[in-house]
N, C-alpha and C. Protein backbone atom coordinates (compact mmCIF):
# COMPACT_ATOMS: atom_id res chain seq x y z
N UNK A 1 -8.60 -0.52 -12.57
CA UNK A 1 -7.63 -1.32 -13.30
C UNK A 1 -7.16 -2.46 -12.40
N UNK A 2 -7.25 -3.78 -12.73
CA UNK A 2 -6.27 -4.76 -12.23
C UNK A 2 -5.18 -4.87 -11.58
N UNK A 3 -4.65 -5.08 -10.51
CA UNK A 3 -3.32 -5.31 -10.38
C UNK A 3 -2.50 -6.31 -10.96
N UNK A 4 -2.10 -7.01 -12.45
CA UNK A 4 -1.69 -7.83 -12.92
C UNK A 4 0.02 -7.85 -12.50
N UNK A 5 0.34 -6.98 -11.64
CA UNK A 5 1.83 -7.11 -11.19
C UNK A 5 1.61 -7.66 -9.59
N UNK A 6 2.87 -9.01 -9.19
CA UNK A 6 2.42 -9.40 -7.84
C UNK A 6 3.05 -9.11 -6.98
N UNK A 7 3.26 -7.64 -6.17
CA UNK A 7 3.41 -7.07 -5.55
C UNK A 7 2.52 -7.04 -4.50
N UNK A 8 3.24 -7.52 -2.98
CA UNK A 8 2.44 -7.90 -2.37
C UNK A 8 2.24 -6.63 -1.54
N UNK A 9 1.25 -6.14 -1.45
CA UNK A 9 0.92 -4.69 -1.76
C UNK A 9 0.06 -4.74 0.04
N UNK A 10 -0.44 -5.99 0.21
CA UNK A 10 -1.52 -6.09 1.41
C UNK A 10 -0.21 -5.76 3.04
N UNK A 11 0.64 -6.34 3.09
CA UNK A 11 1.03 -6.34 3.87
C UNK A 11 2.19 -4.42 4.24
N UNK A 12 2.49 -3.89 2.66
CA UNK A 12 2.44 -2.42 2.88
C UNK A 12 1.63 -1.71 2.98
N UNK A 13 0.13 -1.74 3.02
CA UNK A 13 -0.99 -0.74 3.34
C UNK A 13 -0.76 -0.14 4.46
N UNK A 14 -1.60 0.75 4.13
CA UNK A 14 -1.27 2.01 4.92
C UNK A 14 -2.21 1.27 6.40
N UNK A 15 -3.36 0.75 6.05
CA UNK A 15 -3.74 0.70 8.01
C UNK A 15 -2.33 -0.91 8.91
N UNK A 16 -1.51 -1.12 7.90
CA UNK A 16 -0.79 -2.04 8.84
C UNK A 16 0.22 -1.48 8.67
N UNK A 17 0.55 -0.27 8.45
CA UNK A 17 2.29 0.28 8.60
C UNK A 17 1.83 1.69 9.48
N UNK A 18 2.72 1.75 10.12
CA UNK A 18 3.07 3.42 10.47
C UNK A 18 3.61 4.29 9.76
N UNK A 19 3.59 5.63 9.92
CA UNK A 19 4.44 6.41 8.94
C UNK A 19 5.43 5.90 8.65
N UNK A 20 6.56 5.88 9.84
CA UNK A 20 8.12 5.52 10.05
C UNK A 20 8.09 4.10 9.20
N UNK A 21 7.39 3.14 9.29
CA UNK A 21 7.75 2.10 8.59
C UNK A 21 7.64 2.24 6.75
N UNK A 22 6.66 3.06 6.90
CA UNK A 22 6.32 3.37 5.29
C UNK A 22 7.36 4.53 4.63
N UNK A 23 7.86 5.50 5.55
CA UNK A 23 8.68 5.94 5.06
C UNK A 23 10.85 4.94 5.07
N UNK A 24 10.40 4.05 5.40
CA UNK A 24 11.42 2.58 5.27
C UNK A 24 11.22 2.33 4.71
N UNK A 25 9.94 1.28 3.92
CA UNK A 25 9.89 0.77 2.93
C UNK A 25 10.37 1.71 1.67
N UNK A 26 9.72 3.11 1.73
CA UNK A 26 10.19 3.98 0.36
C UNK A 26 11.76 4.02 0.17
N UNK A 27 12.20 4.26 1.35
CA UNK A 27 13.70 4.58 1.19
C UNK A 27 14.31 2.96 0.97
N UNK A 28 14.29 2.46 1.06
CA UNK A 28 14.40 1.12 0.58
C UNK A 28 14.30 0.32 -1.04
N UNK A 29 12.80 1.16 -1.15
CA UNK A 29 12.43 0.71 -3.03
C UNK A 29 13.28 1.53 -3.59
N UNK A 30 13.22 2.72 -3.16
CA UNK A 30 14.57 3.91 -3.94
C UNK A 30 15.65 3.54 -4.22
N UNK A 31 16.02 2.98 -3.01
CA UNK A 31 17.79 2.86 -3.62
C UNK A 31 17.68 1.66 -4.14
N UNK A 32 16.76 0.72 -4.04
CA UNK A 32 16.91 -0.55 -5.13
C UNK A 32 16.51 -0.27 -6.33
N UNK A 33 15.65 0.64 -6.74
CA UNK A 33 15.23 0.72 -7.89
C UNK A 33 16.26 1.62 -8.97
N UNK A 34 17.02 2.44 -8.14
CA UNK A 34 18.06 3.17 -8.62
C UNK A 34 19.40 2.50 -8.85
N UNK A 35 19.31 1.71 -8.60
CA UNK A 35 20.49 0.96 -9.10
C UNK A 35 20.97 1.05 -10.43
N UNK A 36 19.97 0.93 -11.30
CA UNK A 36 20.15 0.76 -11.96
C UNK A 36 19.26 1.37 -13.24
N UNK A 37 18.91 2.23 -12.58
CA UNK A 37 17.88 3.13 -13.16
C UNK A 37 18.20 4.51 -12.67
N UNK A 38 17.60 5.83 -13.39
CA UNK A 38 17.36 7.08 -13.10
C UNK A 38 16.34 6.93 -12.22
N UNK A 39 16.69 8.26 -11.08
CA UNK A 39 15.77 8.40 -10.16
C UNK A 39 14.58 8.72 -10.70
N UNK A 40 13.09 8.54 -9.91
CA UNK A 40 11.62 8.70 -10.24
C UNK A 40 11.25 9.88 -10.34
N UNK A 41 10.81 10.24 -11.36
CA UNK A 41 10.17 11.49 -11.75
C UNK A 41 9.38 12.23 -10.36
N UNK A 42 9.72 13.53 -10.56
CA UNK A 42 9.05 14.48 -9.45
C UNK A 42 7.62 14.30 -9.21
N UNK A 43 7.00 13.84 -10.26
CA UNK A 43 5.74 13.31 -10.16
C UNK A 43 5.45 12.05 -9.18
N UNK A 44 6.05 11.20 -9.84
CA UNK A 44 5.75 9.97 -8.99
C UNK A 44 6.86 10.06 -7.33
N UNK A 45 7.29 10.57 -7.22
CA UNK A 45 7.84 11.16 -5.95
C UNK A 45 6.96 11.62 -4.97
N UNK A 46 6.05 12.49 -6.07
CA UNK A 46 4.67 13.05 -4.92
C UNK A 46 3.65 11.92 -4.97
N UNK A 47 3.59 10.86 -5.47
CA UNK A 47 2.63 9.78 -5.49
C UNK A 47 3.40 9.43 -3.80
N UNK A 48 4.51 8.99 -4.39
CA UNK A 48 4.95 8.00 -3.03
C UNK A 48 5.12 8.90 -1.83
N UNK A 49 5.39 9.84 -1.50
CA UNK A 49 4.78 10.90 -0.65
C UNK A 49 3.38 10.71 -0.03
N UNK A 50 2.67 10.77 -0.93
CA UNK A 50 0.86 10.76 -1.08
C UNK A 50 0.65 9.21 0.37
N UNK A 51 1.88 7.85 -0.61
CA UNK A 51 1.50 6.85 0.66
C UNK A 51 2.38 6.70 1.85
N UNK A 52 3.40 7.90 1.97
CA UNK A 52 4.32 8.12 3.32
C UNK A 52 2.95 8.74 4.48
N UNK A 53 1.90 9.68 3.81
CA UNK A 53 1.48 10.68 4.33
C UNK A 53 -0.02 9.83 4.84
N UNK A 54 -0.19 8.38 4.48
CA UNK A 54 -0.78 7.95 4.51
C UNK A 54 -2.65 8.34 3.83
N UNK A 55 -1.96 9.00 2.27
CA UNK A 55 -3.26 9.28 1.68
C UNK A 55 -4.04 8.42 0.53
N UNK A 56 -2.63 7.74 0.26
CA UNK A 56 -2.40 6.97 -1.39
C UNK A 56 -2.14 5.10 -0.45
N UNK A 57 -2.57 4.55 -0.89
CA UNK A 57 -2.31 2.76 -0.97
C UNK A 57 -1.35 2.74 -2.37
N UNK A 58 0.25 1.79 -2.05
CA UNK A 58 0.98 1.68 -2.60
C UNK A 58 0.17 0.99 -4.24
N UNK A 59 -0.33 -0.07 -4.10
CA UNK A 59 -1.60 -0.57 -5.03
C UNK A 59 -1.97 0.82 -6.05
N UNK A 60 -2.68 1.62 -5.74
CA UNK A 60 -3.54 2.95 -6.35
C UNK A 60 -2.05 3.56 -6.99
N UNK A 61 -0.53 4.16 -6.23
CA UNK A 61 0.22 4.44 -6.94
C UNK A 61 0.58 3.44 -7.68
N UNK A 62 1.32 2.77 -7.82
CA UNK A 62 1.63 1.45 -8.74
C UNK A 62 0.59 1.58 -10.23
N UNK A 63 -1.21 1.01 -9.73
CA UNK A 63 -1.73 1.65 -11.25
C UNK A 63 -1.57 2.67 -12.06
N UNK A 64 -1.62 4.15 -10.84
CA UNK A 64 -1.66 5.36 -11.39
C UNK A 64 -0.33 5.12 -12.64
N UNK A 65 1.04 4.97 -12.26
CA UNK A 65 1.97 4.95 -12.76
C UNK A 65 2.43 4.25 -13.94
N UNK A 66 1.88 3.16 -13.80
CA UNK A 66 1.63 1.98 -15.30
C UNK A 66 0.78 3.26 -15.99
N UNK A 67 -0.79 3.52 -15.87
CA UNK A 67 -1.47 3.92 -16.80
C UNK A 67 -0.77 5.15 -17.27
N UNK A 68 0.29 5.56 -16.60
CA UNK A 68 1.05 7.39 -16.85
C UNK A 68 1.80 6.72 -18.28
N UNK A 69 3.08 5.95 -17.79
CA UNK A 69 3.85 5.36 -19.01
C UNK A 69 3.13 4.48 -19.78
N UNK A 70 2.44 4.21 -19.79
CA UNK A 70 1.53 3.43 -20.60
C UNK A 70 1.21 3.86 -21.89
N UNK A 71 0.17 5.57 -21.75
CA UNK A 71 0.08 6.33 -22.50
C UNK A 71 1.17 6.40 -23.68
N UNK A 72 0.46 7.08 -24.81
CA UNK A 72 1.42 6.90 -25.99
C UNK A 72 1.70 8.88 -25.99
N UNK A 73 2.91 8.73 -26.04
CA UNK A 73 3.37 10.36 -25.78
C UNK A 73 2.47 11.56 -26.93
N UNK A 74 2.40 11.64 -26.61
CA UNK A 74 1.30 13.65 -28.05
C UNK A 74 2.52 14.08 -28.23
């Protein structure tokens, strides 16, 4: 899938951050994104985990997560 959102995604990858910095950036999107929103589903919690642990590229979560809500609920 495309990245049609411009999130500059190159400069958080995982081979130019360290853990410690990547676990900054998360704690960072969190409390901005909560502002004004409910916190992120336990699911996508373990996504962003996935790129603390350096397994997941922020990019790959970001799609995963569009195509989740995307879906039309059963």
């Amino acid at each position: 899938m495309e990245n049609k959102y411009s999130i500059p995604t190159k400069e958080y990858s995982i081979d130019r951050t360290t853990k410690v910095q990547r676990e900054k950036i998360v704690r960072e999107a969190l409390g901005l994104s909560t502002l004004d929103a409910p916190e992120p589903s336990t699911e996508t919690m373990q996504l962003v985990q996935e790129y603390v642990d350096g397994k997941t590229e922020i990019s790959d979560i970001l799609s995963q997560t569009i195509v989740r809500y995307s879906q039309p609920a059963l």
